[in-house]
N, C-alpha and C. Protein backbone atom coordinates (compact mmCIF):
# COMPACT_ATOMS: atom_id res chain seq x y z
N UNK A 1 16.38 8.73 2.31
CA UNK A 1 16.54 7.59 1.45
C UNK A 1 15.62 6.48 1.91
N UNK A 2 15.03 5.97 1.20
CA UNK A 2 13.66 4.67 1.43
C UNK A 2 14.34 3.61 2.00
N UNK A 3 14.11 2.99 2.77
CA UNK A 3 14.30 1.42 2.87
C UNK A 3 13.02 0.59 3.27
N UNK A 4 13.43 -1.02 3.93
CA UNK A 4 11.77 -1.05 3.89
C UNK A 4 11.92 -1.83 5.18
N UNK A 5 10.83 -1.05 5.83
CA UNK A 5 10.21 -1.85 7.49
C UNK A 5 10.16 -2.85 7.75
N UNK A 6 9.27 -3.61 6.71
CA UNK A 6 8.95 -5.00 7.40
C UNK A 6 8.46 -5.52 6.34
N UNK A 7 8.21 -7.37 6.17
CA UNK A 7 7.36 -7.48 4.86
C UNK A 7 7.07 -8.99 5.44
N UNK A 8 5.88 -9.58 4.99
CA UNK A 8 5.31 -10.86 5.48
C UNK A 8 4.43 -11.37 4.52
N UNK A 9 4.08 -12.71 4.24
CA UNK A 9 3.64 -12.90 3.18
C UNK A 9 2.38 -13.88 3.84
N UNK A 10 1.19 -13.93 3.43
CA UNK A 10 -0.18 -14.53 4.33
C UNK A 10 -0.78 -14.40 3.16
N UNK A 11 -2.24 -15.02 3.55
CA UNK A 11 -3.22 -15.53 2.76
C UNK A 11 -3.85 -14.64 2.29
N UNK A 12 -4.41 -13.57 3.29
CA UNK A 12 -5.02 -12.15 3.02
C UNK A 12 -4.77 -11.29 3.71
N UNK A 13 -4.83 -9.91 3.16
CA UNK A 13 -4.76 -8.37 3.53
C UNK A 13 -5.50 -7.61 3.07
N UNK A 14 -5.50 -6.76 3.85
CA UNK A 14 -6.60 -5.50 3.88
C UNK A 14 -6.85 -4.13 4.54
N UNK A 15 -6.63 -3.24 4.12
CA UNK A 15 -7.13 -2.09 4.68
C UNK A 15 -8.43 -1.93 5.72
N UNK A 16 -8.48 -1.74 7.00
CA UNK A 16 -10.07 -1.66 7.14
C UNK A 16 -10.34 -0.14 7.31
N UNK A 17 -11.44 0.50 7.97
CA UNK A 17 -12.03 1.43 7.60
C UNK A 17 -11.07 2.90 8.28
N UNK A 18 -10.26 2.02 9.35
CA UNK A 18 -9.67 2.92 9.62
C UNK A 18 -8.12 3.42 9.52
N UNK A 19 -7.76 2.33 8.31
CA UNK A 19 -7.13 2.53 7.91
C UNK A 19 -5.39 1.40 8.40
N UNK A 20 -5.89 1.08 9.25
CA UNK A 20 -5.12 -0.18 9.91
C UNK A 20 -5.12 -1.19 8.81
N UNK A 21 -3.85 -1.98 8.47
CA UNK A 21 -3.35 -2.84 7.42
C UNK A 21 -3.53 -3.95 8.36
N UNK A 22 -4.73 -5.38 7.62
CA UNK A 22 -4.84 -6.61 8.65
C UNK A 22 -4.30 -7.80 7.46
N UNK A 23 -3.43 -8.30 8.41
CA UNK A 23 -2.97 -9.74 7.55
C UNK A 23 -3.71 -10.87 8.17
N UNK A 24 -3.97 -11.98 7.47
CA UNK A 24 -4.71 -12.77 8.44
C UNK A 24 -4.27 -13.93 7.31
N UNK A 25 -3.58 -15.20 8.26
CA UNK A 25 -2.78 -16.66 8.04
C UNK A 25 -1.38 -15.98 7.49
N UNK A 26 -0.47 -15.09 8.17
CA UNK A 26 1.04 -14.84 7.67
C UNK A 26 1.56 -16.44 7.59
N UNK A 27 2.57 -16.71 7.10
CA UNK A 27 2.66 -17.67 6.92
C UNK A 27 4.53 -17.85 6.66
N UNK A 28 5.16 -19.20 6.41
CA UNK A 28 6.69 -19.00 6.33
C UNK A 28 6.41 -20.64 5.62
N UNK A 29 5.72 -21.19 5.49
CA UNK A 29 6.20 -22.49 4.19
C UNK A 29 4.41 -22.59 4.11
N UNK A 30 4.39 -23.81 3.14
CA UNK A 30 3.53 -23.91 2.26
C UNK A 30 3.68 -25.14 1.58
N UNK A 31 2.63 -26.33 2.43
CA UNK A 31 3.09 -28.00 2.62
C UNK A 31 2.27 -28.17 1.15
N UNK A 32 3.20 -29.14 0.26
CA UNK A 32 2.38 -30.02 -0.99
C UNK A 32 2.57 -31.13 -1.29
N UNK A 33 2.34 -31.91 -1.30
CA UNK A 33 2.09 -33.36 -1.99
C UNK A 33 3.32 -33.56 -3.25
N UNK A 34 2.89 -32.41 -3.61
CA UNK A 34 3.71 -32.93 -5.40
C UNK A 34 3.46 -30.94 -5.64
N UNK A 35 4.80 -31.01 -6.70
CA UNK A 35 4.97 -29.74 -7.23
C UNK A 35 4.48 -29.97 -8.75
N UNK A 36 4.16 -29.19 -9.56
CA UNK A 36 3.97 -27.50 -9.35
C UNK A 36 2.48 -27.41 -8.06
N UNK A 37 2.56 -26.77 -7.17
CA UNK A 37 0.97 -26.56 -6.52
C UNK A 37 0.60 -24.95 -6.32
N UNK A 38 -0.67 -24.60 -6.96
CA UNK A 38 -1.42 -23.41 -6.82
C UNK A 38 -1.04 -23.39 -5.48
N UNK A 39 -1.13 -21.57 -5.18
CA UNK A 39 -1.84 -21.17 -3.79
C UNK A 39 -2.35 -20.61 -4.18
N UNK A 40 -4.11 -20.64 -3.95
CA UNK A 40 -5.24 -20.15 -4.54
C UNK A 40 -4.90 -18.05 -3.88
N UNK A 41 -4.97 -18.01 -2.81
CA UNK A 41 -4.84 -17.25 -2.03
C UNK A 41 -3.49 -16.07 -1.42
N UNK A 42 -3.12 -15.33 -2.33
CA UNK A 42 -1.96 -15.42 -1.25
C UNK A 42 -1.74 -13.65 -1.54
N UNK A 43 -0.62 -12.97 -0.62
CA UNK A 43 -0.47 -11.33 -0.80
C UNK A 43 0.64 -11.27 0.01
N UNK A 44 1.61 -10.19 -0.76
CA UNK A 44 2.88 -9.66 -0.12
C UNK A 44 2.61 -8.59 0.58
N UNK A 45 2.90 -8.09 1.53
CA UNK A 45 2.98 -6.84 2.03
C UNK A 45 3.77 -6.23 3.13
N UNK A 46 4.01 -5.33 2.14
CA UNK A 46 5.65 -4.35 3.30
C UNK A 46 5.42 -3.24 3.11
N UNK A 47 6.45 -2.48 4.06
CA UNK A 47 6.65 -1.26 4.50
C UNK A 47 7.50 -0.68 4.06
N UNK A 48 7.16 0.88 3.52
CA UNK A 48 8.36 1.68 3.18
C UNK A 48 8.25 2.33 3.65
N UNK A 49 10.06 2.87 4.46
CA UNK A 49 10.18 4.42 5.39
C UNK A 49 11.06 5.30 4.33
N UNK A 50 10.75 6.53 4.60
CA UNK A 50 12.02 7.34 4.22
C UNK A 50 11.54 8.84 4.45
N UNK A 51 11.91 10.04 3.61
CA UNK A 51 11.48 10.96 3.59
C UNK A 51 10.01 11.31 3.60
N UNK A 52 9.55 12.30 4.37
CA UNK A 52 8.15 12.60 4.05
C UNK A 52 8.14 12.81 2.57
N UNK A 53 7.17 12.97 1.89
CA UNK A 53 6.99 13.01 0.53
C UNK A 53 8.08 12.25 -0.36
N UNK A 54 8.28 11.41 -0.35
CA UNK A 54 9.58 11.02 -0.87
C UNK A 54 8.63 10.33 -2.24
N UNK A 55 9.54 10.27 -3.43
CA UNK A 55 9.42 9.76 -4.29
C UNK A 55 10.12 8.67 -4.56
N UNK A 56 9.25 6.96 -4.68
CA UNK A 56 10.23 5.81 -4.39
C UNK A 56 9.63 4.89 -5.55
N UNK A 57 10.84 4.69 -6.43
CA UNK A 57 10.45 3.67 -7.22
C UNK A 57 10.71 2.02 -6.83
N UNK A 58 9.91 1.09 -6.90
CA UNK A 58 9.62 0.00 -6.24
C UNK A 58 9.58 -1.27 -7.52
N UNK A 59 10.69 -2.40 -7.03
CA UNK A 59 10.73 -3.34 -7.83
C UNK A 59 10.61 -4.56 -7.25
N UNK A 60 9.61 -5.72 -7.68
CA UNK A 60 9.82 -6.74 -6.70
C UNK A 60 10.03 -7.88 -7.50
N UNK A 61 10.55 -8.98 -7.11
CA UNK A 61 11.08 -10.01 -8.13
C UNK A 61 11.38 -11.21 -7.12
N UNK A 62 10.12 -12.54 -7.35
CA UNK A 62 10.36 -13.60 -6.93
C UNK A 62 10.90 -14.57 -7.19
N UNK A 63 12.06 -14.77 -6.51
CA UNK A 63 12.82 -15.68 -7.21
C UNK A 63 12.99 -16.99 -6.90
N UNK A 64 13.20 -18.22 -8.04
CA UNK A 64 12.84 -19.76 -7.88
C UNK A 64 13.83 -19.93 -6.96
N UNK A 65 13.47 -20.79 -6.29
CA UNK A 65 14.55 -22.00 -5.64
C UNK A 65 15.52 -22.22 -6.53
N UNK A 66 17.39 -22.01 -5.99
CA UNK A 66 18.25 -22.41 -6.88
C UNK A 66 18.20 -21.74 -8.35
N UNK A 67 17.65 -20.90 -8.26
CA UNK A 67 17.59 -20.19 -9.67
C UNK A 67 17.72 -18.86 -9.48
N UNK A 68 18.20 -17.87 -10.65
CA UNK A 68 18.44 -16.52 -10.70
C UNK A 68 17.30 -16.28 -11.32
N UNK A 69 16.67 -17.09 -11.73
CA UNK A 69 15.26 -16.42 -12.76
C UNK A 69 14.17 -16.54 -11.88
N UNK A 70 13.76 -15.04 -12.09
CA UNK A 70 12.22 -14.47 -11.13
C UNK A 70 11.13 -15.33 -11.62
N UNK A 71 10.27 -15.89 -11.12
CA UNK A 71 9.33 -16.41 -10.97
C UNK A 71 8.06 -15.25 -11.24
N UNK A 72 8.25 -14.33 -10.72
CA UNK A 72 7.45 -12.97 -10.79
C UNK A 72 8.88 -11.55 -10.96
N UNK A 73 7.74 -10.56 -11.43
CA UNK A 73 8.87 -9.63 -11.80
C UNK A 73 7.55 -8.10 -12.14
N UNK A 74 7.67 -7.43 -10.53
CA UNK A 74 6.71 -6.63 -10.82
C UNK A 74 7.48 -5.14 -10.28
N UNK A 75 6.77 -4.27 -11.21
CA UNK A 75 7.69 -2.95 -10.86
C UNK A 75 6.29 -1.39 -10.99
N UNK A 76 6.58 -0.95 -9.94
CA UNK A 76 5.85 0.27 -9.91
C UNK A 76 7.05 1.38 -10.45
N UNK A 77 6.65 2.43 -11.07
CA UNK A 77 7.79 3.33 -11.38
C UNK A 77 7.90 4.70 -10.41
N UNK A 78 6.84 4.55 -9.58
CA UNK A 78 6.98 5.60 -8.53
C UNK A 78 6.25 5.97 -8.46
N UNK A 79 5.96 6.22 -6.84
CA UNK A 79 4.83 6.90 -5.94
C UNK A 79 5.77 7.78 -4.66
N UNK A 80 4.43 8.33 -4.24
CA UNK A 80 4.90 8.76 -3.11
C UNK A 80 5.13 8.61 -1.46
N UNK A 81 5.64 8.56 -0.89
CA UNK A 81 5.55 8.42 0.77
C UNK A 81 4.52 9.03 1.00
N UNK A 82 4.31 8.92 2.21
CA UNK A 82 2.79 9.55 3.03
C UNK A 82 4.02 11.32 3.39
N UNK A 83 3.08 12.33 4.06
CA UNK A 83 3.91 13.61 5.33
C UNK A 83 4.66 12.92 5.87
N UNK A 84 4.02 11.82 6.39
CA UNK A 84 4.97 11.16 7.71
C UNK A 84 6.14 10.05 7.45
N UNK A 85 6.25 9.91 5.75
CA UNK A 85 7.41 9.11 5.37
C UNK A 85 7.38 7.95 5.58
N UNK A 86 6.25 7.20 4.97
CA UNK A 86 5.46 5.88 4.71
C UNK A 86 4.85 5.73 3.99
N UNK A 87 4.81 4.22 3.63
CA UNK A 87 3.74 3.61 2.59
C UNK A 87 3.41 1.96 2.96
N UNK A 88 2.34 1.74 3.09
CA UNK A 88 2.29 0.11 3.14
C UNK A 88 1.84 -0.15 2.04
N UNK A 89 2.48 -1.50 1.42
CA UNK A 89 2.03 -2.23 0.14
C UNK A 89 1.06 -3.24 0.33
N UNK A 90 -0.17 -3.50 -0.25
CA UNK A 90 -0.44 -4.44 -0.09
C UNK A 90 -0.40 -5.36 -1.48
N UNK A 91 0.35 -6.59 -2.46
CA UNK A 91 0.57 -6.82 -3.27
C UNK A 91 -0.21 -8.55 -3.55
N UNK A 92 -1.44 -8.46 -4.03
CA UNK A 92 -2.23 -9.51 -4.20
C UNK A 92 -1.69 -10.36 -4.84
N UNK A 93 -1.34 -11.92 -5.24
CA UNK A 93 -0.35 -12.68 -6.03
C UNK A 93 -1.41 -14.26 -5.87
N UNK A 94 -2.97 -13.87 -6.11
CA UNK A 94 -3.44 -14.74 -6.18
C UNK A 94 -3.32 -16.08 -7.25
N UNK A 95 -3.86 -17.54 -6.91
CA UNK A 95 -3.51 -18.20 -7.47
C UNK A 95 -1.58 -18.10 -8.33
N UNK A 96 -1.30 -18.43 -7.17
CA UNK A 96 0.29 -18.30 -7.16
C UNK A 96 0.95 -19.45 -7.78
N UNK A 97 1.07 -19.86 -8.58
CA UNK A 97 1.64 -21.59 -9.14
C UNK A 97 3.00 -21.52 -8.90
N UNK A 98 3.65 -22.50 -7.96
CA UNK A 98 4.64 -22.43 -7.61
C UNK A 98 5.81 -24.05 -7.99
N UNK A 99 6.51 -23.66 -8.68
CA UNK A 99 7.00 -25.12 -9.64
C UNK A 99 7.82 -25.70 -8.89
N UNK A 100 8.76 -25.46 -7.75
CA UNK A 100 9.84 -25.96 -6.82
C UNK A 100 9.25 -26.10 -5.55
N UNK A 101 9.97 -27.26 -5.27
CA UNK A 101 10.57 -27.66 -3.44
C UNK A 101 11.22 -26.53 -3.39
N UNK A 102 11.14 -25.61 -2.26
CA UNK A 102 12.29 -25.41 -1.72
C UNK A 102 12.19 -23.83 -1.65
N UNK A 103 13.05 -22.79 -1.10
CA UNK A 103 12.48 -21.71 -0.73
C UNK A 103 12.72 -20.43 -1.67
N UNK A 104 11.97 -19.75 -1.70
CA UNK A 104 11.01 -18.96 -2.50
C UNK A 104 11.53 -17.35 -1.83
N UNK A 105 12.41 -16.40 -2.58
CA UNK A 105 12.55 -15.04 -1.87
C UNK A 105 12.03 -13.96 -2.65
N UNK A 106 11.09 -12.85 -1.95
CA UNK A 106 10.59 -11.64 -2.37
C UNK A 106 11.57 -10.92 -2.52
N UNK A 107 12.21 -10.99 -3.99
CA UNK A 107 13.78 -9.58 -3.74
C UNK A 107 12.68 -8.19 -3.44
N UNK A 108 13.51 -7.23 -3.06
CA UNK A 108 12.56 -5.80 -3.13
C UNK A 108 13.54 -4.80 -3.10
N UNK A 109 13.46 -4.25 -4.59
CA UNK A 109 14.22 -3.29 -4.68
C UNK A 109 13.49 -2.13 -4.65
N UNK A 110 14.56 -0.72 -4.40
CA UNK A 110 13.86 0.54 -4.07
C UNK A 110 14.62 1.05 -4.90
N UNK A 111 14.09 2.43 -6.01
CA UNK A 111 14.97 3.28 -6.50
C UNK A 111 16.65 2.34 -6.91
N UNK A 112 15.73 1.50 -7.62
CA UNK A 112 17.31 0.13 -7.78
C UNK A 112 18.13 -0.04 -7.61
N UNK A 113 18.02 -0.45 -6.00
CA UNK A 113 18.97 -0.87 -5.03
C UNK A 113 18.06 -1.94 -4.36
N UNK A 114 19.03 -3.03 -3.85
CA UNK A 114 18.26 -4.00 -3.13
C UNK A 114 17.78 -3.45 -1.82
N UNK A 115 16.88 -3.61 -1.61
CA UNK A 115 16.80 -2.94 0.09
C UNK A 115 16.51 -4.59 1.09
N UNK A 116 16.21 -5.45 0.38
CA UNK A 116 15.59 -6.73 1.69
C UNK A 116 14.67 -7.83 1.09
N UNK A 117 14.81 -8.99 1.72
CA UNK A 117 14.37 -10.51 0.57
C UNK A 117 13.35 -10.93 1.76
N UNK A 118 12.86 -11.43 1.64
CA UNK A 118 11.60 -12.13 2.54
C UNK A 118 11.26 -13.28 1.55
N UNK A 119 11.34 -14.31 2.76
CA UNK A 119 11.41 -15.77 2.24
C UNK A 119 10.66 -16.73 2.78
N UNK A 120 9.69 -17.63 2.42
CA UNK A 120 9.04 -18.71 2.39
C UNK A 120 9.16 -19.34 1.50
N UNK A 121 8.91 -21.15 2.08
CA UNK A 121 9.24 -22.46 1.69
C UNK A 121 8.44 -23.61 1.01
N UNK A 122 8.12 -24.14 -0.03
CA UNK A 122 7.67 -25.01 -0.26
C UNK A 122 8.10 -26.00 -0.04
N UNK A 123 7.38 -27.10 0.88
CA UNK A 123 7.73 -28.08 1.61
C UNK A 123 6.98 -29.03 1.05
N UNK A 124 7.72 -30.28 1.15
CA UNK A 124 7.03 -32.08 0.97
C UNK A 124 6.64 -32.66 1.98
N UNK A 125 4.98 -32.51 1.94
CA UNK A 125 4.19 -33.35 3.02
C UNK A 125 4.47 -34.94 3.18
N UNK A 126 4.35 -35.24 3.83
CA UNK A 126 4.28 -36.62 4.77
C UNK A 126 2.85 -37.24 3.86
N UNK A 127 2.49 -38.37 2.60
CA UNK A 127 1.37 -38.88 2.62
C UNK A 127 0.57 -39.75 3.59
């Protein structure tokens, strides 16, 4: 049965040649002046374990501050695990417009069930 490893949310990701997944600026808030504010830049990425070959359908849904309504609402209908019963996501969410203060959770469902939320904050800078 799938669940998921780990998940972190940064500026950029990438595969390099050998196949190693690089995040570079992970991050946990995200200072603005005034809301709504772009993040020009930004990518989800997590881990799924489970069976070798496993077949895992994947739902992700960002949800507002204080709200039940997703902000984003993205769904793969299924892929497969690696032999070794893995997959890393890497999920690009450039130019991100984000309308609330306040914190921001990656639901992530598997085969629709919740498996785990990963959360960062939009914060009010100091002028």
């Amino acid at each position: 049965m799938a669940k998921v490893g780990w998940g972190h949310f940064c500026d950029y990701a990438f595969f390099d040649q050998g196949g190693k997944v690089c995040l570079i600026g992970i991050f946990k808030y995200i200072l603005a002046q005034h809301v709504p504010v772009q993040h020009t830049r930004c990518a989800f990425v997590f881990q799924v374990l489970g069976e070798p070959n496993e077949n895992v359908k994947i739902e992700l849904r960002l949800m507002r501050p204080d709200s039940r309504e997703p902000l984003l609402n993205l769904q793969h209908p299924g892929f497969v695990l690696s032999p070794e019963g893995e997959a890393i996501h890497v999920i690009g969410l450039d130019n991100l417009l984000l309308p609330d203060y306040g914190p921001y959770e990656m639901e992530v469902f598997l085969n629709n069930t919740y498996e785990a939320g990963f959360i960062f904050e939009v914060r009010r800078t100091c002028q």
